[in-house]
PDB file of N, CA and C in Angstrom:
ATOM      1  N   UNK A   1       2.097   3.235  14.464  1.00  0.00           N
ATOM      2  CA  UNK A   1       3.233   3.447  13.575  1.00  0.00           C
ATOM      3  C   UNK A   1       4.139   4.510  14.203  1.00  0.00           C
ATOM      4  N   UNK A   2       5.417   3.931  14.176  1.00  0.00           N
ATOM      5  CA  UNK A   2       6.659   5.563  15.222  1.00  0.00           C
ATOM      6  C   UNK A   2       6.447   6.883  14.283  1.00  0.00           C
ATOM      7  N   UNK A   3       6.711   7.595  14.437  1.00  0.00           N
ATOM      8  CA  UNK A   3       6.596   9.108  14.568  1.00  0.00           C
ATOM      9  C   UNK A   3       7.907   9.093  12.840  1.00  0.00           C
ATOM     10  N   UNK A   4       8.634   8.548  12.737  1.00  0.00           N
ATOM     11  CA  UNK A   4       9.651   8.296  11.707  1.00  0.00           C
ATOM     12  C   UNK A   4       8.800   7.912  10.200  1.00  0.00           C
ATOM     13  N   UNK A   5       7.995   6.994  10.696  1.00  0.00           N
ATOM     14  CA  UNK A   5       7.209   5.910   9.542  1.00  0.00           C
ATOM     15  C   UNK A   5       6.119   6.593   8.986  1.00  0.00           C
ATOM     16  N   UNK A   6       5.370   7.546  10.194  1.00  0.00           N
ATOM     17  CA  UNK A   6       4.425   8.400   9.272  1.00  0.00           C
ATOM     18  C   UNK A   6       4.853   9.823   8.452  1.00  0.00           C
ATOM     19  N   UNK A   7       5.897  10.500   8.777  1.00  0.00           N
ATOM     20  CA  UNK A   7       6.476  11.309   8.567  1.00  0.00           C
ATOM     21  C   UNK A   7       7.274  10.882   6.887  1.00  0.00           C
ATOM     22  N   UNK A   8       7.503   9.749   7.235  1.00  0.00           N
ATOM     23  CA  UNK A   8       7.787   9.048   5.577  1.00  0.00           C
ATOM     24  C   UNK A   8       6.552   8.704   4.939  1.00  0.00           C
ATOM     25  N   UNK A   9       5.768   8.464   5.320  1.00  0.00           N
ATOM     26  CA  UNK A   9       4.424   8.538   4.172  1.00  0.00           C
ATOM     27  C   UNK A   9       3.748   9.278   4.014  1.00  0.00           C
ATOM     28  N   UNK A  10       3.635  10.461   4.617  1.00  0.00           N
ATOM     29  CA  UNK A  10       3.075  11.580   4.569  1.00  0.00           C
ATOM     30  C   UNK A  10       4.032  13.024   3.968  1.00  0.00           C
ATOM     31  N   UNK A  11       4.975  12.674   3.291  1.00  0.00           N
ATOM     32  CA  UNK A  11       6.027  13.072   2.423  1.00  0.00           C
ATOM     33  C   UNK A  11       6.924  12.613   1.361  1.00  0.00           C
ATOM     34  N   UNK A  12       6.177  11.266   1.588  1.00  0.00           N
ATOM     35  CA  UNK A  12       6.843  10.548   0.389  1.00  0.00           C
ATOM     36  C   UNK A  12       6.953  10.928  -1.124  1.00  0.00           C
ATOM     37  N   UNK A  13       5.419  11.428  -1.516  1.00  0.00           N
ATOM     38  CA  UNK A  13       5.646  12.866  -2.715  1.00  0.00           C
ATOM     39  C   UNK A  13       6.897  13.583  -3.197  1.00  0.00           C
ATOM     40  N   UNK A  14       6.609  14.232  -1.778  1.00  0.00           N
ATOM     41  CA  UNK A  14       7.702  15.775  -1.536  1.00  0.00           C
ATOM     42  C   UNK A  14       9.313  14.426  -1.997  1.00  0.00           C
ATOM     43  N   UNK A  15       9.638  13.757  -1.246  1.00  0.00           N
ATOM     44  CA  UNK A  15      10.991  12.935  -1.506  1.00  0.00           C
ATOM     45  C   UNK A  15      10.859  12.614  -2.666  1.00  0.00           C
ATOM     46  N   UNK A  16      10.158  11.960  -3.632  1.00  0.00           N
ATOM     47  CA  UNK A  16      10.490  11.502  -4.432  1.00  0.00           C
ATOM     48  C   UNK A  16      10.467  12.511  -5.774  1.00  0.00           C
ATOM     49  N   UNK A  17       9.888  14.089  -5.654  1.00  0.00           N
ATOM     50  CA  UNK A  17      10.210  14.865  -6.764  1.00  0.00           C
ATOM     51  C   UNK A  17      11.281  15.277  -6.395  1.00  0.00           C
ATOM     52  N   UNK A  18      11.581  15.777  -5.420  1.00  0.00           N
ATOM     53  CA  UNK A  18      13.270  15.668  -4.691  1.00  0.00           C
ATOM     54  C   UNK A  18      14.347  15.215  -5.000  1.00  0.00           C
ATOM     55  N   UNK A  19      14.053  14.249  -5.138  1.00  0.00           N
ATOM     56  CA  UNK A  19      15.173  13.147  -5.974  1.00  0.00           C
ATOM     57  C   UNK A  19      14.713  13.328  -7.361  1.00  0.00           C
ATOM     58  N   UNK A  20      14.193  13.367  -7.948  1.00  0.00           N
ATOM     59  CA  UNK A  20      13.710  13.097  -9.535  1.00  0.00           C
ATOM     60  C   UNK A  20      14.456  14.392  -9.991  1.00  0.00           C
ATOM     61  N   UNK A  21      14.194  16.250  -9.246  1.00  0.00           N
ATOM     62  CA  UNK A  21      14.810  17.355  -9.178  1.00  0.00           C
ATOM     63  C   UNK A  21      16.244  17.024  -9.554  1.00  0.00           C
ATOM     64  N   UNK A  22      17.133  16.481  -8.249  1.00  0.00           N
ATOM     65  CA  UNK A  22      18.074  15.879  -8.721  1.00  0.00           C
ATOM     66  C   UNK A  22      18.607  14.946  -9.674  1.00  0.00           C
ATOM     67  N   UNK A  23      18.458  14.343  -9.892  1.00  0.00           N
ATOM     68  CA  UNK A  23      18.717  13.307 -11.109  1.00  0.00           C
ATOM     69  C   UNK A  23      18.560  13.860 -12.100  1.00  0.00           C
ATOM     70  N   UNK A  24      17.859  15.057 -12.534  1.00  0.00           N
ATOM     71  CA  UNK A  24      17.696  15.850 -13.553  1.00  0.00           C
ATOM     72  C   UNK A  24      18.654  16.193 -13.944  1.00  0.00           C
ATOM     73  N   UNK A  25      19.730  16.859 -13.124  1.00  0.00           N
ATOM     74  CA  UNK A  25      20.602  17.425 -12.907  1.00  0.00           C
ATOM     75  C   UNK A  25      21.452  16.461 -13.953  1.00  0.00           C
ATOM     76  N   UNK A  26      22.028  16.756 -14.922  1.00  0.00           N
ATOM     77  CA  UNK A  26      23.404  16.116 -15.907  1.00  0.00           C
ATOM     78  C   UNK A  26      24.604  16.307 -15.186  1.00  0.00           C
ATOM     79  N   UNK A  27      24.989  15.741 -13.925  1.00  0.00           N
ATOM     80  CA  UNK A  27      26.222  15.975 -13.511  1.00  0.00           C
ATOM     81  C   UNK A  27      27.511  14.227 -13.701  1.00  0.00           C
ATOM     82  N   UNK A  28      27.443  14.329 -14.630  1.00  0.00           N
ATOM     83  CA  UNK A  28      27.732  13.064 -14.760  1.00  0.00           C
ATOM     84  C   UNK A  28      29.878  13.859 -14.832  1.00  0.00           C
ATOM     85  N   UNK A  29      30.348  13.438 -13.281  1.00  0.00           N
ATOM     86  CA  UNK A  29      31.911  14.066 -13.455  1.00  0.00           C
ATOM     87  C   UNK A  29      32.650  13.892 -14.781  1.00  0.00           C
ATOM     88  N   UNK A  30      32.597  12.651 -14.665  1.00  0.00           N
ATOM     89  CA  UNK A  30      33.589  12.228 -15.674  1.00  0.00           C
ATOM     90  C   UNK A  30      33.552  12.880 -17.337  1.00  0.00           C
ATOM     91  N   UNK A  31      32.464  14.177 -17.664  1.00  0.00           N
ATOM     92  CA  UNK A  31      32.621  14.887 -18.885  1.00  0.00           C
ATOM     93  C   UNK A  31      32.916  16.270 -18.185  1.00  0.00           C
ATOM     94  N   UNK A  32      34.199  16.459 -18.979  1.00  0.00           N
ATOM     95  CA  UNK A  32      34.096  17.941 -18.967  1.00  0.00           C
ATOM     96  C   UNK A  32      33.046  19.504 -18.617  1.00  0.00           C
ATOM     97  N   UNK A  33      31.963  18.627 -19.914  1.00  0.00           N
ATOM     98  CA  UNK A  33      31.122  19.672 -20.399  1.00  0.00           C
ATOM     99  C   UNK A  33      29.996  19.737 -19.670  1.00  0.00           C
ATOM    100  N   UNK A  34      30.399  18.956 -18.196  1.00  0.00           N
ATOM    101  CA  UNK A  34      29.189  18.888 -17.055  1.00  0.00           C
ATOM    102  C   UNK A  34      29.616  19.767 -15.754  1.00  0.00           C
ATOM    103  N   UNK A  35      30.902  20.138 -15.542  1.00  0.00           N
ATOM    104  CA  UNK A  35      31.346  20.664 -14.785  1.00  0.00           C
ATOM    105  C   UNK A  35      30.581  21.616 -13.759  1.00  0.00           C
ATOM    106  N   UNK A  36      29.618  22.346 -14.676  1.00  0.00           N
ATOM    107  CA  UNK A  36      28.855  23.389 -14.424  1.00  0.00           C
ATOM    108  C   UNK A  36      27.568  22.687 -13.730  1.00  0.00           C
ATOM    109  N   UNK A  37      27.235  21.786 -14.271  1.00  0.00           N
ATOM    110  CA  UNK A  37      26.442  20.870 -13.782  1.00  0.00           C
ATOM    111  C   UNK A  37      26.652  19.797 -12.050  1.00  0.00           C
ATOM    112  N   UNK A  38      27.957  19.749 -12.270  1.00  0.00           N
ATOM    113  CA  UNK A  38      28.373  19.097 -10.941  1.00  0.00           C
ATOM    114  C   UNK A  38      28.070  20.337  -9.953  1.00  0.00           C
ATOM    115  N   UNK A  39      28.909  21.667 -10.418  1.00  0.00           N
ATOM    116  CA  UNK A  39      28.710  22.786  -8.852  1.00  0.00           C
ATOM    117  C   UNK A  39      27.348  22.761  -8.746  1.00  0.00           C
ATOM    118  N   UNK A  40      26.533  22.502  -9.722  1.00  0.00           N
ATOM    119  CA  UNK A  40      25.206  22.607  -9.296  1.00  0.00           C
ATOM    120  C   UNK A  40      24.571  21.928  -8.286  1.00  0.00           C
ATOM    121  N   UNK A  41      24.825  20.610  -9.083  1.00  0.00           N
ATOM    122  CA  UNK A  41      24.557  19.498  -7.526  1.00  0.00           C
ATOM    123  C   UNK A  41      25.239  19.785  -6.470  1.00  0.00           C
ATOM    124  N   UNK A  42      26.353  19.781  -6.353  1.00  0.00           N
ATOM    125  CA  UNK A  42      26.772  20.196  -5.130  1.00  0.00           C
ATOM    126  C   UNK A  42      26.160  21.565  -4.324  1.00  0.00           C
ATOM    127  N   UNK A  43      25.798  22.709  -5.422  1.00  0.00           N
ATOM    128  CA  UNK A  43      24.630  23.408  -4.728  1.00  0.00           C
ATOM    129  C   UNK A  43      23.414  22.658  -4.324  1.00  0.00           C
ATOM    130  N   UNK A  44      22.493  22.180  -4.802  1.00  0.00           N
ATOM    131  CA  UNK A  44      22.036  21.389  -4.935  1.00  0.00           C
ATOM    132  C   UNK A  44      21.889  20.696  -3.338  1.00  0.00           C
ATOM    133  N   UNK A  45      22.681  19.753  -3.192  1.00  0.00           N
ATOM    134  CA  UNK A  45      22.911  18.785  -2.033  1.00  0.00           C
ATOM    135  C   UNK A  45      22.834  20.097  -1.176  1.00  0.00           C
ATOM    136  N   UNK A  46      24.001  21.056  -0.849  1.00  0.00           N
ATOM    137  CA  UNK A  46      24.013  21.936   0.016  1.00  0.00           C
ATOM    138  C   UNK A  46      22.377  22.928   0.605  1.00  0.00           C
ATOM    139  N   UNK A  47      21.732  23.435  -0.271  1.00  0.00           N
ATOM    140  CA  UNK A  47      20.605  23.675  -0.043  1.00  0.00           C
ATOM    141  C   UNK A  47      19.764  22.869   0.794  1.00  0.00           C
ATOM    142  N   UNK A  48      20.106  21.594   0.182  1.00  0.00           N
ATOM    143  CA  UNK A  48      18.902  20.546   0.766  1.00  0.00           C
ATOM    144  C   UNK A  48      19.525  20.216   2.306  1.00  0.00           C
ATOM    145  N   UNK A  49      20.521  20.269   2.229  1.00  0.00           N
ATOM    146  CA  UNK A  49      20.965  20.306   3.974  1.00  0.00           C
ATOM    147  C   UNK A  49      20.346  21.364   4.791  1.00  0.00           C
ATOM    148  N   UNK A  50      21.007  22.106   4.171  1.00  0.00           N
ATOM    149  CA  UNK A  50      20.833  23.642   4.948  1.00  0.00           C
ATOM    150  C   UNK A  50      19.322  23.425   5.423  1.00  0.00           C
ATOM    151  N   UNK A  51      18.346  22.519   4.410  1.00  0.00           N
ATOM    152  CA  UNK A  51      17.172  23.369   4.569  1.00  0.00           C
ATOM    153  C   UNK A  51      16.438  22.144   5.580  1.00  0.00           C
ATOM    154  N   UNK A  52      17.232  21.321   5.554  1.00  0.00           N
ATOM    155  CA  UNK A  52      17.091  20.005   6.700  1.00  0.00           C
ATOM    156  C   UNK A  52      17.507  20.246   8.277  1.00  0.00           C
ATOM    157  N   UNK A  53      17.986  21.601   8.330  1.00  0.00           N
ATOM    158  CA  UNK A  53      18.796  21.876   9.675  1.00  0.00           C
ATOM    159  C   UNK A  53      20.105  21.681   9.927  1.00  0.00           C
ATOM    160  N   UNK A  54      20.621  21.133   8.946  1.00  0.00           N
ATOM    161  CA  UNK A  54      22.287  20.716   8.996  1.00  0.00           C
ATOM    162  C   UNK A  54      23.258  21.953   9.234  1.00  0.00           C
ATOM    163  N   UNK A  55      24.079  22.041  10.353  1.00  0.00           N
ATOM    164  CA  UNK A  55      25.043  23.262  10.755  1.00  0.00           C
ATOM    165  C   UNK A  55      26.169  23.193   9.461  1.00  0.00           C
ATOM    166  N   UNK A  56      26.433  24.557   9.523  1.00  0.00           N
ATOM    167  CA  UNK A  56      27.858  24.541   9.143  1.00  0.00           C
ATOM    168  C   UNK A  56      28.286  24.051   7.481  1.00  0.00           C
ATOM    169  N   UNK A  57      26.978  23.955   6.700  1.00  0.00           N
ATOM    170  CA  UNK A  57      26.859  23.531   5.545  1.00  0.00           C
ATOM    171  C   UNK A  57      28.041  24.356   4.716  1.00  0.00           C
ATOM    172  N   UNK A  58      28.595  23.433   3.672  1.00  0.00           N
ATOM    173  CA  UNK A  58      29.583  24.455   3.016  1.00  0.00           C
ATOM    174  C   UNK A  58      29.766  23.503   1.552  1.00  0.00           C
ATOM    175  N   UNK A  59      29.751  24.097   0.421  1.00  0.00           N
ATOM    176  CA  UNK A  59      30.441  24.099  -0.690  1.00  0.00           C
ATOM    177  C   UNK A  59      32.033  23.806  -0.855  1.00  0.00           C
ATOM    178  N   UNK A  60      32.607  22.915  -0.699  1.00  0.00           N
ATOM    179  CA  UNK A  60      34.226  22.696  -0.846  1.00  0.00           C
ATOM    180  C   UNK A  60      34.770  22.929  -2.424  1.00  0.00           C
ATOM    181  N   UNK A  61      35.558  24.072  -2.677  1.00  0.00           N
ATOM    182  CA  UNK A  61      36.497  23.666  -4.176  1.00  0.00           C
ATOM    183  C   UNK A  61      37.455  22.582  -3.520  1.00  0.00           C
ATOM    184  N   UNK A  62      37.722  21.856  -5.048  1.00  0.00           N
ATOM    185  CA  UNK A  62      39.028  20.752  -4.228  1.00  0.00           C
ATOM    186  C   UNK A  62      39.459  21.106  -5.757  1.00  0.00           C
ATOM    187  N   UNK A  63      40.562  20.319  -6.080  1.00  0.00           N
ATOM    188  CA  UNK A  63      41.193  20.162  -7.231  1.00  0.00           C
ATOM    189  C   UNK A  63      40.329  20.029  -8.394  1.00  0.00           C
ATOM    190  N   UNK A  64      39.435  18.734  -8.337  1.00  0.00           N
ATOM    191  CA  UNK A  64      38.733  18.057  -9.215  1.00  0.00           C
ATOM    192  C   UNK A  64      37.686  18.661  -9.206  1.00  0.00           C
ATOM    193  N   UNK A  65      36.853  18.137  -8.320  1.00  0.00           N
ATOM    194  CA  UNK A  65      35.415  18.827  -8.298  1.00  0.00           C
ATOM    195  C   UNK A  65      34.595  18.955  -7.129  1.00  0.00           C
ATOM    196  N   UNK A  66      33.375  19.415  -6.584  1.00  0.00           N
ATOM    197  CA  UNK A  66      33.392  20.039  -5.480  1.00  0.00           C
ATOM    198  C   UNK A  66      32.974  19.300  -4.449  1.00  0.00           C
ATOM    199  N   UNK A  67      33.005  19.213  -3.132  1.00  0.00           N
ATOM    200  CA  UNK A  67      32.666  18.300  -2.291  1.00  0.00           C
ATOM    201  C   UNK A  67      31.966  19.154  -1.163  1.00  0.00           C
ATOM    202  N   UNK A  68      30.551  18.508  -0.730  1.00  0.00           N
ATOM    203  CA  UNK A  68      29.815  19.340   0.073  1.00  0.00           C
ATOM    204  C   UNK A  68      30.321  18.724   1.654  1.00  0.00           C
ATOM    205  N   UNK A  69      30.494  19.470   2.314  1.00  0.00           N
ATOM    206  CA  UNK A  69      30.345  19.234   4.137  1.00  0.00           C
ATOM    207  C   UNK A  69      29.365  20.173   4.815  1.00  0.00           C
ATOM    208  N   UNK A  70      28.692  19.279   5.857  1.00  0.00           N
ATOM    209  CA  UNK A  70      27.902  19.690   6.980  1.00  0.00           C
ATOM    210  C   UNK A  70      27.902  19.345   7.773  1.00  0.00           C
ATOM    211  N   UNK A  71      27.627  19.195   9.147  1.00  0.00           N
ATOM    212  CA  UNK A  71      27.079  19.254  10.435  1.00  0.00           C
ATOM    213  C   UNK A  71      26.719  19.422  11.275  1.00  0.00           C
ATOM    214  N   UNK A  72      25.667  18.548  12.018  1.00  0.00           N
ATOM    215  CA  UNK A  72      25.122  19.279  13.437  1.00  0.00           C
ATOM    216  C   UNK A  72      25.594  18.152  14.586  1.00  0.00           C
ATOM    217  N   UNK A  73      26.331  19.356  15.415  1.00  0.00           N
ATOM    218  CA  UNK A  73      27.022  18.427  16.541  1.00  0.00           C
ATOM    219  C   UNK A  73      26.110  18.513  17.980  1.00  0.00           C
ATOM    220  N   UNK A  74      24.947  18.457  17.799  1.00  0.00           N
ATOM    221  CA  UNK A  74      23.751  18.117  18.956  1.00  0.00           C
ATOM    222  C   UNK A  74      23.324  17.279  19.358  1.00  0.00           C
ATOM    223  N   UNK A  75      24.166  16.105  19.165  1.00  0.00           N
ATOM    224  CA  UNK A  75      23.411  14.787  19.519  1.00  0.00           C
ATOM    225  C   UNK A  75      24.248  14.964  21.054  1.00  0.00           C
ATOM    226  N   UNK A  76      22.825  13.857  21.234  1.00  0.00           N
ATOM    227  CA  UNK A  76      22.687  13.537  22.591  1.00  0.00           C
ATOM    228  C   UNK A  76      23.642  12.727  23.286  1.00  0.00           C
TER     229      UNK A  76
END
């Protein structure tokens, strides 16, 4: 099995409270009274980059609501 395939089953746990963590999250944009809830996710997402190795991770304000950017420019 590649090095990818066991690394997904031997964390598949860890991913799927991961996601469940998220989804918790009430960020549903389109109410007002979630707003607080969206920067979250967008914290949220940002953490989980950061903590994946992703460069340059950042929190965006925009008008509406917030938009995360990252990257790592190391490819080969």
């Amino acid at each position: 099995m590649p090095n990818w395939e066991t690394y997904l089953e031997q964390n598949q746990s860890r991913f799927q409270a991961e996601l469940l963590d998220f989804l918790r999250i009430p960020s549903i944009s389109a109410l007002p009274e979630n707003a607080a809830d969206v920067q979250h996710a967008a914290d949220w997402v940002a953490q989980r980059l950061t903590a994946a190795g992703v460069e340059h991770v950042q929190v965006l304000p925009t008008a509406g609501h917030p938009a995360v950017y990252g990257d790592w420019l190391h490819a080969p």
